[in-house]
C-alpha atoms as a PDB file:
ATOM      1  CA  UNK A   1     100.814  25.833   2.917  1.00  0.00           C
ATOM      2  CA  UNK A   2     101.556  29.384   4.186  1.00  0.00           C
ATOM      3  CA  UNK A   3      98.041  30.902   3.509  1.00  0.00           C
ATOM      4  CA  UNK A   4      95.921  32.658   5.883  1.00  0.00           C
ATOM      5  CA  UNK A   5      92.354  31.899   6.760  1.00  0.00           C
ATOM      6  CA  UNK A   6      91.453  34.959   4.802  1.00  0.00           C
ATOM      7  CA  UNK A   7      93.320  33.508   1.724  1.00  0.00           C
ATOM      8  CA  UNK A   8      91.372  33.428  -1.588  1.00  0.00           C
ATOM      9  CA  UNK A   9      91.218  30.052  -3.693  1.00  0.00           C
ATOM     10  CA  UNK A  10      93.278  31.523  -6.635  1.00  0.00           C
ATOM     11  CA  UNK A  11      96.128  32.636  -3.833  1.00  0.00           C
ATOM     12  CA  UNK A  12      95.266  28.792  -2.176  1.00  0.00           C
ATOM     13  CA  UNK A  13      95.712  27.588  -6.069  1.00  0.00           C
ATOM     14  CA  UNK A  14      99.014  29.423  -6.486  1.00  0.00           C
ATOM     15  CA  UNK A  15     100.155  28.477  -2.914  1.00  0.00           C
ATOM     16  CA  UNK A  16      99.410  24.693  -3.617  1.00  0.00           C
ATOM     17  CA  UNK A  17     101.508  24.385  -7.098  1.00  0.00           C
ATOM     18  CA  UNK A  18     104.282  25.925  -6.108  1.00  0.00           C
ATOM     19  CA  UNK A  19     104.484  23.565  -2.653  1.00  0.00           C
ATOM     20  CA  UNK A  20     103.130  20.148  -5.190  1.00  0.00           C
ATOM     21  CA  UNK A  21     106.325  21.141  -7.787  1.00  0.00           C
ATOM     22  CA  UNK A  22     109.108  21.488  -5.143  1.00  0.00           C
ATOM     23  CA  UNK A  23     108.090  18.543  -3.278  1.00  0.00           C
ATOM     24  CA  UNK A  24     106.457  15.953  -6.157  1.00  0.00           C
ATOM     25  CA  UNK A  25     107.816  12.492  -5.624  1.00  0.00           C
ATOM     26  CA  UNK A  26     109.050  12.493  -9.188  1.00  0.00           C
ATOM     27  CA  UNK A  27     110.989  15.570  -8.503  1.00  0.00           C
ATOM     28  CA  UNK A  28     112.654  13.916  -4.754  1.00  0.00           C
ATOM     29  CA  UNK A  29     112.944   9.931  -5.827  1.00  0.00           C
ATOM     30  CA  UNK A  30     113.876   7.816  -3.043  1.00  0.00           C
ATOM     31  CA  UNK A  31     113.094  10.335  -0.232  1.00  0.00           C
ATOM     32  CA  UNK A  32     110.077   9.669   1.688  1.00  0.00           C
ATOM     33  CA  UNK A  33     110.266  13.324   3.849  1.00  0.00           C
ATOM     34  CA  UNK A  34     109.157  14.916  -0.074  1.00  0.00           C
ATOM     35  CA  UNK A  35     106.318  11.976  -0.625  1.00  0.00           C
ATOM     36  CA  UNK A  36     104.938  12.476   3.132  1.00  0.00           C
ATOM     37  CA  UNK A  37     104.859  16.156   2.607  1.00  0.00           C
ATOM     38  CA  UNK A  38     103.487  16.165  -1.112  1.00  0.00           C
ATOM     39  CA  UNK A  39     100.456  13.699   0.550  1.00  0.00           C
ATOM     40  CA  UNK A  40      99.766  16.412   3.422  1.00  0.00           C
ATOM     41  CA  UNK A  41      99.938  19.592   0.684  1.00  0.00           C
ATOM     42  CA  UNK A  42      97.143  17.615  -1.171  1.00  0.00           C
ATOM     43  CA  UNK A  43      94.949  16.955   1.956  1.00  0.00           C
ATOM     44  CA  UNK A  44      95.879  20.883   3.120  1.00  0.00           C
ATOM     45  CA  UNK A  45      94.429  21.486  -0.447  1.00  0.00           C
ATOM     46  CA  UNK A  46      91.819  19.795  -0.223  1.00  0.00           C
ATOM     47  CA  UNK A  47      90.239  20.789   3.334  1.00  0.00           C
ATOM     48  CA  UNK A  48      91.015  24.423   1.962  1.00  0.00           C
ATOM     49  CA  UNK A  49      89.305  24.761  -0.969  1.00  0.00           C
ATOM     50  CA  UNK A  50      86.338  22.291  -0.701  1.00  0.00           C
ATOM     51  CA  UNK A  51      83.402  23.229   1.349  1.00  0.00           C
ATOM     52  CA  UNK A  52      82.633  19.870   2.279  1.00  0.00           C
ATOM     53  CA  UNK A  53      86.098  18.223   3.290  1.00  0.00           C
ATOM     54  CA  UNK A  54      86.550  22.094   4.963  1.00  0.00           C
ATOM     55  CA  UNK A  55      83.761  21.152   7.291  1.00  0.00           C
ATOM     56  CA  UNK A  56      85.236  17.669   7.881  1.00  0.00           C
ATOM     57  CA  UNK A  57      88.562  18.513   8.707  1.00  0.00           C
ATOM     58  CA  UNK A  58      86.950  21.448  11.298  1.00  0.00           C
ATOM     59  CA  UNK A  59      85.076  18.366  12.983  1.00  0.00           C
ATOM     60  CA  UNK A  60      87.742  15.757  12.877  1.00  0.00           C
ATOM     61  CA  UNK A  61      90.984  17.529  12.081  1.00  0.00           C
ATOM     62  CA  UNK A  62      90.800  15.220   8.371  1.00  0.00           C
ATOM     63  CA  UNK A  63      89.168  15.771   5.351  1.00  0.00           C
ATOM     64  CA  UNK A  64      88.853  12.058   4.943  1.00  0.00           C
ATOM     65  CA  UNK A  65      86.709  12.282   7.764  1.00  0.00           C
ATOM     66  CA  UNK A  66      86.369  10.292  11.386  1.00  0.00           C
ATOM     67  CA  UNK A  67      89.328   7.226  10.834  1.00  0.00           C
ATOM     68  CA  UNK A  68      89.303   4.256  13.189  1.00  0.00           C
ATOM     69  CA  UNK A  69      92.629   2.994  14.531  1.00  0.00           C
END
């Protein structure tokens, strides 16, 4: 997303909307390289600004967690 580990949420926040607009599927339809990357801002988003899914994506590199193959 282009922020640093020393980021704070509102600069995470700002960071995140400007990626979600340029890259919403709505925005790109048909192309799946905007929909891929629109899905990884929200995880990025996610594993950055929740405590929980932060730890989760420190353990297994997710913040859905451990996923089987």
């Amino acid at each position: 997303m282009g922020v640093s580990e020393t980021s704070t949420i509102h600069e995470i926040k700002k960071a995140y909307r400007r990626l979600a607009i340029r890259y919403h599927p709505d925005r790109n339809p048909g192309d799946p390289t905007a929909e891929a990357m629109f899905i990884l801002i929200n995880k990025a988003q996610e594993c950055l600004t929740d405590p929980k899914k932060k730890a989760l994506c420190e353990k297994f590199g997710n913040p859905d967690g451990q996923e089987t193959m």
